[in-house]
N, C-alpha and C. Protein backbone atom coordinates (compact mmCIF):
# COMPACT_ATOMS: atom_id res chain seq x y z
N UNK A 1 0.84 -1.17 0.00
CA UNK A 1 0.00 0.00 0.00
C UNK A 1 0.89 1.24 0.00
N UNK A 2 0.23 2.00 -0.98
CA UNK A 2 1.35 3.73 -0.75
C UNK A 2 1.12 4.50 0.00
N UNK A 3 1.81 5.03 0.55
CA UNK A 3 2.22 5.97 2.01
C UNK A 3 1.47 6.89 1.50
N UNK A 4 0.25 7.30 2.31
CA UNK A 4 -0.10 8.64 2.07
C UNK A 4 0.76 10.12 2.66
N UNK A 5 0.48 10.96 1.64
CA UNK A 5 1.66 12.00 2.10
C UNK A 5 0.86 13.09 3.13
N UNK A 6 1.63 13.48 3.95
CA UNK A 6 1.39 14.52 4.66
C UNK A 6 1.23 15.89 4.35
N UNK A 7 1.83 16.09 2.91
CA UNK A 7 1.99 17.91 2.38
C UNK A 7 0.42 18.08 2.24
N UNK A 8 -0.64 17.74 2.02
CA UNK A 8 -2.00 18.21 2.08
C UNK A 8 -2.32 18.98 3.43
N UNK A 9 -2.25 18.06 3.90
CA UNK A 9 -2.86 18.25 5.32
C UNK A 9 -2.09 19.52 6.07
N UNK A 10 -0.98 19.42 6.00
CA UNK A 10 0.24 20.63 6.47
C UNK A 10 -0.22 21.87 5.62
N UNK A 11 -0.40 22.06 4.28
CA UNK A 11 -0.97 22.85 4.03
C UNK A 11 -2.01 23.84 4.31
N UNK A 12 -3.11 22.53 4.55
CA UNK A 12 -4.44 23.11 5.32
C UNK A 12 -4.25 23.57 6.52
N UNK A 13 -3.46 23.03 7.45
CA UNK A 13 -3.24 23.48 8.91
C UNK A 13 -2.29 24.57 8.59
N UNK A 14 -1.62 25.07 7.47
CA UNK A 14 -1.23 25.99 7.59
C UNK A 14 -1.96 27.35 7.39
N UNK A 15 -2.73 27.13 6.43
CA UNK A 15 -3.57 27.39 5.90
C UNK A 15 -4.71 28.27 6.92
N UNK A 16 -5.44 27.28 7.67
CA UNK A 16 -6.05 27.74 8.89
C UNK A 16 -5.28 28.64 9.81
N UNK A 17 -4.04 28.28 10.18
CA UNK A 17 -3.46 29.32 10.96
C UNK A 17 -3.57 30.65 10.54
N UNK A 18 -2.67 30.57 8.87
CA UNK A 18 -3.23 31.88 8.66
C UNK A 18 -4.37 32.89 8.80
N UNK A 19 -4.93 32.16 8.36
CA UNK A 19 -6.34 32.55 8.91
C UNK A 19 -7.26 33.35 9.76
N UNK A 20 -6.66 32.15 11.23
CA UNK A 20 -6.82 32.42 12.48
C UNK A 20 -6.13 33.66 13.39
N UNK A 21 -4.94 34.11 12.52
CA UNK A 21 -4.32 34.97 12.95
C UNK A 21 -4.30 36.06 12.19
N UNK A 22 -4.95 36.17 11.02
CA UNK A 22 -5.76 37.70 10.43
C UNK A 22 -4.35 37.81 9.45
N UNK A 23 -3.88 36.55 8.90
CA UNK A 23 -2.67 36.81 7.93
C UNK A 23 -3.34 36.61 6.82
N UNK A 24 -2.74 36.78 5.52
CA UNK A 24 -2.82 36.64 4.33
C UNK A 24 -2.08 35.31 4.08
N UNK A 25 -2.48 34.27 3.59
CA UNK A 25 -2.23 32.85 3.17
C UNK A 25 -1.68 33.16 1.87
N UNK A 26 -0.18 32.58 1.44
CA UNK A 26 -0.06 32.69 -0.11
C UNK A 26 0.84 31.12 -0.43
N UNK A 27 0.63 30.87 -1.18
CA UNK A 27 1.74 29.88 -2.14
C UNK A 27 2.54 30.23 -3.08
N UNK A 28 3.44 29.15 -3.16
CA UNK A 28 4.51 29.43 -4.04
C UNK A 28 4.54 28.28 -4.98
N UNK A 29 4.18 28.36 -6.07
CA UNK A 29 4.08 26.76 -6.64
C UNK A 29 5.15 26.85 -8.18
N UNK A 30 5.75 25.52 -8.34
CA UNK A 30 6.80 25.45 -9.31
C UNK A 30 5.86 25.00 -10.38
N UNK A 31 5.68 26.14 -11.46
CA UNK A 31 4.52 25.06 -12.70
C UNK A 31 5.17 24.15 -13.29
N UNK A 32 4.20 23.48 -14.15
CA UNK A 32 4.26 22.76 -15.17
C UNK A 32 3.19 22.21 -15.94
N UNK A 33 2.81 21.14 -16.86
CA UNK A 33 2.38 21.16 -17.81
C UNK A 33 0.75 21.05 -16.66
N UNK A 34 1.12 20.25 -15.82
CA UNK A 34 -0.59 19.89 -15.32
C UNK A 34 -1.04 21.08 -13.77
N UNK A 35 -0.05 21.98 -14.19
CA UNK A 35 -0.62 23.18 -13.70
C UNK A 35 -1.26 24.94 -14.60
N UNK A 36 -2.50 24.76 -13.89
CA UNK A 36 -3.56 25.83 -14.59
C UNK A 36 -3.38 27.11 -14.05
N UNK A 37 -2.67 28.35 -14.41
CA UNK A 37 -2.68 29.65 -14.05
C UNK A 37 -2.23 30.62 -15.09
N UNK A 38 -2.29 31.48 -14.39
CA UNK A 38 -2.44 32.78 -15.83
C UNK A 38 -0.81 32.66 -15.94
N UNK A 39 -0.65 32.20 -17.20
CA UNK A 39 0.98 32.27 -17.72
C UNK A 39 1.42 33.13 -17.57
N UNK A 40 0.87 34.52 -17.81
CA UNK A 40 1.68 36.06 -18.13
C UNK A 40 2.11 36.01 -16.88
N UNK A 41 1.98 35.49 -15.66
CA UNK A 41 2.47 36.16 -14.34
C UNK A 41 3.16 35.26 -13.52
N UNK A 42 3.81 33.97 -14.44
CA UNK A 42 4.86 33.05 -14.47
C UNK A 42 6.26 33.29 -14.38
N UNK A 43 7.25 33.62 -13.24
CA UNK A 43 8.27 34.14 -13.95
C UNK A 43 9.18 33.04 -13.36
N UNK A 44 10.37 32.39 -14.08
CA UNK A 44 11.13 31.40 -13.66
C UNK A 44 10.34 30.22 -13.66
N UNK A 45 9.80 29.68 -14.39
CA UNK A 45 8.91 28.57 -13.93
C UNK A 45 7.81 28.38 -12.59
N UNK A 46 7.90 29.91 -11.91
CA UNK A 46 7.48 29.67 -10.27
C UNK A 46 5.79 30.74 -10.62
N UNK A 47 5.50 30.62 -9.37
CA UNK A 47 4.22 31.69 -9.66
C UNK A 47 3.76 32.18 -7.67
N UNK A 48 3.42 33.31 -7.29
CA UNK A 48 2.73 33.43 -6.01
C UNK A 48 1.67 33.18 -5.97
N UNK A 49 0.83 32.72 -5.05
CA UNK A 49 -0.45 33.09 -5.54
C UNK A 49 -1.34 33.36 -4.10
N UNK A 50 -2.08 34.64 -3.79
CA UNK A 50 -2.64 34.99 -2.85
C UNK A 50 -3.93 33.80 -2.70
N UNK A 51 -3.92 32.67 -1.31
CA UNK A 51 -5.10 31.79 -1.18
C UNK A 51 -6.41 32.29 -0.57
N UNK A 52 -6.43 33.50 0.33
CA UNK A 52 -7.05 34.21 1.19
C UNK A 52 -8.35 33.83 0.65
N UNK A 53 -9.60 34.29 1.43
CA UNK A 53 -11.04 33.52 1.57
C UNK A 53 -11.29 34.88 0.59
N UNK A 54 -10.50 36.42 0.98
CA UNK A 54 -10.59 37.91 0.47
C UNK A 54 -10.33 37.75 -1.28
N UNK A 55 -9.10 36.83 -1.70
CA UNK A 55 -8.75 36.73 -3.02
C UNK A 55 -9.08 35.63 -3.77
N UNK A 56 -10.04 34.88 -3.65
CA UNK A 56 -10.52 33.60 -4.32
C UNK A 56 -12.15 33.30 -4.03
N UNK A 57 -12.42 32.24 -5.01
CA UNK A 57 -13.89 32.11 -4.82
C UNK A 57 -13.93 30.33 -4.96
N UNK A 58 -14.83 29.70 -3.91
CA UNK A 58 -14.69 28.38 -4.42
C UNK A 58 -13.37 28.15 -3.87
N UNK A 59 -12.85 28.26 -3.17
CA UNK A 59 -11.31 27.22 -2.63
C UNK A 59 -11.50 25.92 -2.36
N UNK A 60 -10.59 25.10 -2.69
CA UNK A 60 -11.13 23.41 -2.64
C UNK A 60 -9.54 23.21 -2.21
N UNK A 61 -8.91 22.97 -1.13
CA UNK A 61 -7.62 22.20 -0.33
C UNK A 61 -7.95 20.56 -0.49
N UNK A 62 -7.90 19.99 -1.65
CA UNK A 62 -7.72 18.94 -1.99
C UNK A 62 -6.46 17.81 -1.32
N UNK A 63 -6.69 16.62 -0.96
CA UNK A 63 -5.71 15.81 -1.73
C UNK A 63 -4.45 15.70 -2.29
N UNK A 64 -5.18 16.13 -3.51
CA UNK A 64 -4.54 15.78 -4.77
C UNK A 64 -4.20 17.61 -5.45
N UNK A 65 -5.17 18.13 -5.03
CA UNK A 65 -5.14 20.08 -6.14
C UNK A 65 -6.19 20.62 -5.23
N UNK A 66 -5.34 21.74 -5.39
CA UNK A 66 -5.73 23.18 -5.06
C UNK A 66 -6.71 23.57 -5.86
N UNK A 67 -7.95 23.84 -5.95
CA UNK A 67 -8.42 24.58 -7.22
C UNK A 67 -9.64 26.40 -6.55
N UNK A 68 -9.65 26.99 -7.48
CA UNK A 68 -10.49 28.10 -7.03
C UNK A 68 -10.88 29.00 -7.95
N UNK A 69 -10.90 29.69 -8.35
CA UNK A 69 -11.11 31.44 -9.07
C UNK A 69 -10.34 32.31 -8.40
N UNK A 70 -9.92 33.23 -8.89
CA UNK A 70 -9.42 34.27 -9.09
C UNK A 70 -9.57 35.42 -9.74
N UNK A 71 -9.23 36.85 -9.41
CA UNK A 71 -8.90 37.83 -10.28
C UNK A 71 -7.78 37.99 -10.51
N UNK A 72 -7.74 38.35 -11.73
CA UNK A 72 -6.04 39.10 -12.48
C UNK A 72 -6.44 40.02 -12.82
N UNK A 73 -5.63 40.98 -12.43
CA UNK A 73 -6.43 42.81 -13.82
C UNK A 73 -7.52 42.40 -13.67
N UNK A 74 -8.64 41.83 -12.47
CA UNK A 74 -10.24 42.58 -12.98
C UNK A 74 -10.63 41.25 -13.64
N UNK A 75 -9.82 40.24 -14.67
CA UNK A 75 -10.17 39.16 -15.44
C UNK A 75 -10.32 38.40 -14.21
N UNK A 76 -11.48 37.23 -13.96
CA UNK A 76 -11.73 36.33 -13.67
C UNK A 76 -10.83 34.89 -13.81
N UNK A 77 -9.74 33.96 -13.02
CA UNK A 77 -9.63 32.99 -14.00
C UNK A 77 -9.63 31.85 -13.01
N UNK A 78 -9.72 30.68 -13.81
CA UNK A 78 -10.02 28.88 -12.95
C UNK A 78 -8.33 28.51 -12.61
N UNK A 79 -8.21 28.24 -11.39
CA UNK A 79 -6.56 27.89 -10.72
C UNK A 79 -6.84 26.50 -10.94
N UNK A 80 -5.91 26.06 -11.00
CA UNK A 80 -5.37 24.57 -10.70
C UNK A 80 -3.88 24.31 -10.25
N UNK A 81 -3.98 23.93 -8.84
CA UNK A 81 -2.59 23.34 -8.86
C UNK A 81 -2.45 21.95 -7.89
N UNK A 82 -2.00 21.07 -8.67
CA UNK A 82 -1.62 20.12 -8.31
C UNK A 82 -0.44 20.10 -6.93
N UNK A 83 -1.74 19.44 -5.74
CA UNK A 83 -0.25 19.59 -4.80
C UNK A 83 1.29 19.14 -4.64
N UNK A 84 1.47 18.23 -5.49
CA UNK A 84 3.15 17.97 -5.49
C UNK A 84 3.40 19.23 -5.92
N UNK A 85 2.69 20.08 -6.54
CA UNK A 85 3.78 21.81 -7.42
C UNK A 85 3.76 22.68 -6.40
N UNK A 86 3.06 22.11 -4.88
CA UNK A 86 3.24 23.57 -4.10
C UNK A 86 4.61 23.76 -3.37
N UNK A 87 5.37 24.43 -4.13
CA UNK A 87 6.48 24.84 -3.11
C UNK A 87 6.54 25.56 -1.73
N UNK A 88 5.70 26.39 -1.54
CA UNK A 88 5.17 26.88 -0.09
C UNK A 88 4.16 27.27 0.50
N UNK A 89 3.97 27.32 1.42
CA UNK A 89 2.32 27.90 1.99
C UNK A 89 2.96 28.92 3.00
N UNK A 90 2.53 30.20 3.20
CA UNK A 90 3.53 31.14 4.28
C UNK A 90 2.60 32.28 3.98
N UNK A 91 2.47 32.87 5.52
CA UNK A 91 1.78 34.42 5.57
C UNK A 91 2.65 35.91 4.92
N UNK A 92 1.83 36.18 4.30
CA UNK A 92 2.43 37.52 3.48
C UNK A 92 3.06 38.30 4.88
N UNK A 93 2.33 38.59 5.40
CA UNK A 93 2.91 39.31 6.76
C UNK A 93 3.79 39.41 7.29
N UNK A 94 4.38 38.07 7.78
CA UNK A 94 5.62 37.41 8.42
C UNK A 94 6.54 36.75 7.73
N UNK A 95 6.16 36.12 6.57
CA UNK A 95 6.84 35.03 5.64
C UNK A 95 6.97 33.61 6.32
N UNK A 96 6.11 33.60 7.84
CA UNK A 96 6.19 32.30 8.51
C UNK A 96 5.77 31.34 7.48
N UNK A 97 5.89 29.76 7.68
CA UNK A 97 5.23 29.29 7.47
C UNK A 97 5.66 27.33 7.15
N UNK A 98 5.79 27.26 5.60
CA UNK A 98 6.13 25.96 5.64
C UNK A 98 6.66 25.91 4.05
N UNK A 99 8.18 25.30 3.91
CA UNK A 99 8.45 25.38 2.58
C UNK A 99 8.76 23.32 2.38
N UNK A 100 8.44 23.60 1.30
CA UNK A 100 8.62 21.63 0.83
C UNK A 100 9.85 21.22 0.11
N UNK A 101 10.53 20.56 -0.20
CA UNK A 101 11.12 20.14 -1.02
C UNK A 101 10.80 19.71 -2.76
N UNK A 102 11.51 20.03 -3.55
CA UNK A 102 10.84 19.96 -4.62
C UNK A 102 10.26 18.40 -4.84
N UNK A 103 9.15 18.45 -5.71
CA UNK A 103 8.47 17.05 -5.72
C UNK A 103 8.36 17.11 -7.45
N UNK A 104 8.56 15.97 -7.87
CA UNK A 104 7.99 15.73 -9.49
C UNK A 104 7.24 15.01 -9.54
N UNK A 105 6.30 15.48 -10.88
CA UNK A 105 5.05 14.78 -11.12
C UNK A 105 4.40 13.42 -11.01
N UNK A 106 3.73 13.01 -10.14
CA UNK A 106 3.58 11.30 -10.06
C UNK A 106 3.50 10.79 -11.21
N UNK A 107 4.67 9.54 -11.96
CA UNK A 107 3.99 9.01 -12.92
C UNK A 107 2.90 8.21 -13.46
N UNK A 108 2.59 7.93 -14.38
CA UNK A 108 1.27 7.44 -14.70
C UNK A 108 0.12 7.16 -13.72
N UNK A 109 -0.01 9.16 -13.18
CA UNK A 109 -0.81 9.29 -12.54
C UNK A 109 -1.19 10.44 -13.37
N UNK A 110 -2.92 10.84 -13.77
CA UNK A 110 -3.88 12.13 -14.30
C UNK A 110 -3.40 12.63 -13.32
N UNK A 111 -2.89 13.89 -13.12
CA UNK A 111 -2.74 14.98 -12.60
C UNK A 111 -3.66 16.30 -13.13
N UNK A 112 -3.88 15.87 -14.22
CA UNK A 112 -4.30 17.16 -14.94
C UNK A 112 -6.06 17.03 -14.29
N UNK A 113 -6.85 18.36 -14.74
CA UNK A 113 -8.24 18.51 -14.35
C UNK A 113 -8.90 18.10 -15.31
N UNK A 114 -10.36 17.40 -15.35
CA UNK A 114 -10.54 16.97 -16.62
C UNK A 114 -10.76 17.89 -17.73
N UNK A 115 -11.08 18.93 -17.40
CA UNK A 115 -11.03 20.25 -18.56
C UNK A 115 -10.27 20.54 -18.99
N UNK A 116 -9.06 19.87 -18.95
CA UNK A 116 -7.51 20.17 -19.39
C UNK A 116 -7.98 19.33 -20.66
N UNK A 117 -6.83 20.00 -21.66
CA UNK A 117 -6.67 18.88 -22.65
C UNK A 117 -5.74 17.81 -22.49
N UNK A 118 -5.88 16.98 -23.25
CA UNK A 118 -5.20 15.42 -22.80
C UNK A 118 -3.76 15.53 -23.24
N UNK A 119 -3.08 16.29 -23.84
CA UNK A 119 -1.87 16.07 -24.31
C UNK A 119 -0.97 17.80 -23.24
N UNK A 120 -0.11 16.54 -22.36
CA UNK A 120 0.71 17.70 -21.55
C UNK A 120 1.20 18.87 -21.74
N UNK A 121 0.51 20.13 -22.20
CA UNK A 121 1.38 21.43 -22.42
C UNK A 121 0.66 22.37 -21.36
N UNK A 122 1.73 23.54 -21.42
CA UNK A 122 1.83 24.64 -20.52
C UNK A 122 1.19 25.19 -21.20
N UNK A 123 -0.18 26.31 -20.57
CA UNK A 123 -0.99 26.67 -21.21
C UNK A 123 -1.72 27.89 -20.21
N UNK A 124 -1.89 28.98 -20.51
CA UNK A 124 -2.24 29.98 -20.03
C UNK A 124 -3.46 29.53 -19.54
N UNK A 125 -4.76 30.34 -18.62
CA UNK A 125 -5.96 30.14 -18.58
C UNK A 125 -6.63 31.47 -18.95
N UNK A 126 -7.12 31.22 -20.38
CA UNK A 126 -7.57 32.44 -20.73
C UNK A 126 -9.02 32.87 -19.55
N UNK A 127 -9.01 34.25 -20.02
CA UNK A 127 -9.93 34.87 -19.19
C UNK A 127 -11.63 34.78 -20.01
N UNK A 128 -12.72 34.81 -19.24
CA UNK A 128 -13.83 34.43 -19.67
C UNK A 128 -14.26 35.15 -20.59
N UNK A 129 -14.59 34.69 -21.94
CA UNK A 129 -15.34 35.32 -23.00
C UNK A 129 -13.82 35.65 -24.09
N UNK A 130 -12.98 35.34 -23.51
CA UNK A 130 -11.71 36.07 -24.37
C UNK A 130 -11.41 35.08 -25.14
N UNK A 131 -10.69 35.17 -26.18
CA UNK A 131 -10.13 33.99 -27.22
C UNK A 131 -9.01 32.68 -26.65
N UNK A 132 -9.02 32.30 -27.18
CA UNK A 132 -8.46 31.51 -26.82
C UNK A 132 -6.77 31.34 -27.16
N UNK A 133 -5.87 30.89 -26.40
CA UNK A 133 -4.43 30.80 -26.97
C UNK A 133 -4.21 30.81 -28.11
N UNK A 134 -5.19 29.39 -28.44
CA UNK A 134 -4.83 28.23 -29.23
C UNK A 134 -5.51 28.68 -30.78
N UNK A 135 -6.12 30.37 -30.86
CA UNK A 135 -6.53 30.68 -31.83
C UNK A 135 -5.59 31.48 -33.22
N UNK A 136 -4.51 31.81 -32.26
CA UNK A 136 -4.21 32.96 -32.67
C UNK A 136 -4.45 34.02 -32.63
N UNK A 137 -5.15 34.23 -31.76
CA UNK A 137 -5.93 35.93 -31.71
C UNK A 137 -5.32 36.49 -30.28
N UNK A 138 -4.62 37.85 -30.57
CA UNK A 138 -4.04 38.37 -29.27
C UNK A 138 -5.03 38.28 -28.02
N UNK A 139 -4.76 38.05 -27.24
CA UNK A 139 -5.63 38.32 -25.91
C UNK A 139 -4.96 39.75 -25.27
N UNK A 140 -5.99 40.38 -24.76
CA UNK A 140 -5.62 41.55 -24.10
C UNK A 140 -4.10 41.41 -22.85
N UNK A 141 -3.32 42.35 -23.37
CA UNK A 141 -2.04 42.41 -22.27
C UNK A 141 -2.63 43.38 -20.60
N UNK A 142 -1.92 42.36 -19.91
CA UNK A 142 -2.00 43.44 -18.68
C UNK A 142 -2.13 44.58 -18.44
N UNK A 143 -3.05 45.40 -18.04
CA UNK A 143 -2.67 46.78 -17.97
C UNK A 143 -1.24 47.63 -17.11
N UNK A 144 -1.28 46.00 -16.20
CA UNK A 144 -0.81 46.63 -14.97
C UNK A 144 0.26 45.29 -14.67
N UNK A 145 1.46 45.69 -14.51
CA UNK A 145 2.52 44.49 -14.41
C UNK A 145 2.41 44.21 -12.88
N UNK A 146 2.34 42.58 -12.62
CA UNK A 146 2.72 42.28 -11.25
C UNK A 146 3.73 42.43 -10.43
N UNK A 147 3.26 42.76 -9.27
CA UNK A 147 3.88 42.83 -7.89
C UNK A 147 5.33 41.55 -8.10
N UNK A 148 6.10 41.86 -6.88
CA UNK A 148 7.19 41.24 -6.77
C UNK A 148 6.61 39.53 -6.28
N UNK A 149 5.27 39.73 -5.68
CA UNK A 149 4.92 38.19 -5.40
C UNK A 149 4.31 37.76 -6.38
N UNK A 150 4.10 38.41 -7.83
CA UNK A 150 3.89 37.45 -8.78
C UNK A 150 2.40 38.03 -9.10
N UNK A 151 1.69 38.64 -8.61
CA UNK A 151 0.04 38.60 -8.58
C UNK A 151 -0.28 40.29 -9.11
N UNK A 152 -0.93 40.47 -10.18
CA UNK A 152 -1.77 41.84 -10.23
C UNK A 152 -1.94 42.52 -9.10
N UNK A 153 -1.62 43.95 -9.35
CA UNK A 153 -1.57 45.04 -8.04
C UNK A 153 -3.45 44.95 -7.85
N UNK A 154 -4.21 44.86 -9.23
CA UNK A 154 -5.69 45.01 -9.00
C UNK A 154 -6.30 44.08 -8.47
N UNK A 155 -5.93 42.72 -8.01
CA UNK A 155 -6.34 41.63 -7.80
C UNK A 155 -7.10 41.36 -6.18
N UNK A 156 -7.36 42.63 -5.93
CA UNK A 156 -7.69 42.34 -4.44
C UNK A 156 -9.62 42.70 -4.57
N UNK A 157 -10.17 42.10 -4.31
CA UNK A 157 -11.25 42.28 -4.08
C UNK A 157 -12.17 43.05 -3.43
N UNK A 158 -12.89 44.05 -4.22
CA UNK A 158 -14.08 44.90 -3.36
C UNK A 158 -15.10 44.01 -2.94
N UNK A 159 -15.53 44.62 -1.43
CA UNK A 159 -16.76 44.02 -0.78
C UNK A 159 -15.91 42.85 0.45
N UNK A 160 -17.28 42.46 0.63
CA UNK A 160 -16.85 41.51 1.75
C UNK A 160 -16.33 40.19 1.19
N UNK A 161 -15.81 39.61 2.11
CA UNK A 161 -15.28 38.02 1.73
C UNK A 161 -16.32 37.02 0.99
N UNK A 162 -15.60 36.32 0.00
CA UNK A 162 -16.79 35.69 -0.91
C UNK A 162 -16.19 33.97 -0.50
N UNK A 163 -17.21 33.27 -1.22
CA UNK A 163 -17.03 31.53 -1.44
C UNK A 163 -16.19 31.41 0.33
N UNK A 164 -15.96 30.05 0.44
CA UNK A 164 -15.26 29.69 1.44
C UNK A 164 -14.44 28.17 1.53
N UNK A 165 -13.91 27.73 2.23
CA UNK A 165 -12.78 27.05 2.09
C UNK A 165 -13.71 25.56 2.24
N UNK A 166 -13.52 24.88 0.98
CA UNK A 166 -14.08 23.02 1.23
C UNK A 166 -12.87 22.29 0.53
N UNK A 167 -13.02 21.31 2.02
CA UNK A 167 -11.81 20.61 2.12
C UNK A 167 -12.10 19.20 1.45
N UNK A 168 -11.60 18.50 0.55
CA UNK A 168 -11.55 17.39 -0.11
C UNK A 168 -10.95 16.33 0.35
N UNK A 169 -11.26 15.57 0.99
CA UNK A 169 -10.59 14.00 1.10
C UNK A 169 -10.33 13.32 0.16
């Protein structure tokens, strides 16, 4: 039988702390082909990404993936990340938190979401109603270049806290 891994769960409990202590939750995840995020704000193969209940809709602390919504610039987009790609979970605040060792992709294991296409490439997640990569048709550029953690300066959400955190076994 295979060892179930512990990086889920450490996550989530990290996760909650943040939380609990009025921090900002972020990750640090190393992409690749069976990870879903806005390419433009990819730099080094790595990406930040704010988890907060304030910056996402739909959070799902999976298992297996991270998944949620997001804003970029105002655009809406669907996250996916496979937890072997999370390199860290740590409060913006403090930088406390928990860093992993790098992990590679389980083999002949689906990693990908089923809305992915079946053949492994790195692939932006276009924004809703916009064209697609794979058309050839420019998609609108950033207005606004990201922050040093990787994420749109506009990406923070008006109003109160939306969706909320469901945890996946």
């Amino acid at each position: 039988m295979a060892e179930i891994s512990n990086k889920p769960y450490l996550i989530r409990a990290i996760y909650e702390w943040c939380a609990d202590a009025g921090y900002t939750p972020y990750i640090g995840v190393k992409v690749d082909q069976n990870t879903r995020v806005p390419i433009e704000y990819v730099k080094n193969g790595e990406i930040v990404l704010s988890i907060s209940l304030q910056a996402t809709r739909n959070l799902t602390i999976g298992n297996d993936m991270i998944q949620f919504s997001a804003r970029f610039n105002g655009v809406s987009r669907e996250i996916a990340v496979p937890i072997y790609a999370v390199a860290s979970i740590f409060a913006r605040e403090t930088g406390r938190g928990m860093f992993f060792e790098a992990e590679a992709a389980p083999e002949g294991e689906a990693a990908t979401p089923s809305s992915a296409p079946s053949a492994p490439t790195l692939q932006s997640v276009p924004a809703s109603g916009a064209p697609n990569m794979s058309t050839g048709l420019p998609q609108a550029a950033p207005s606004e270049a990201p922050g040093n953690d990787g994420q749109a300066q506009d990406d923070k959400p008006k109003g109160p806290p939306r969706g909320g955190l469901r945890i996946v076994k």
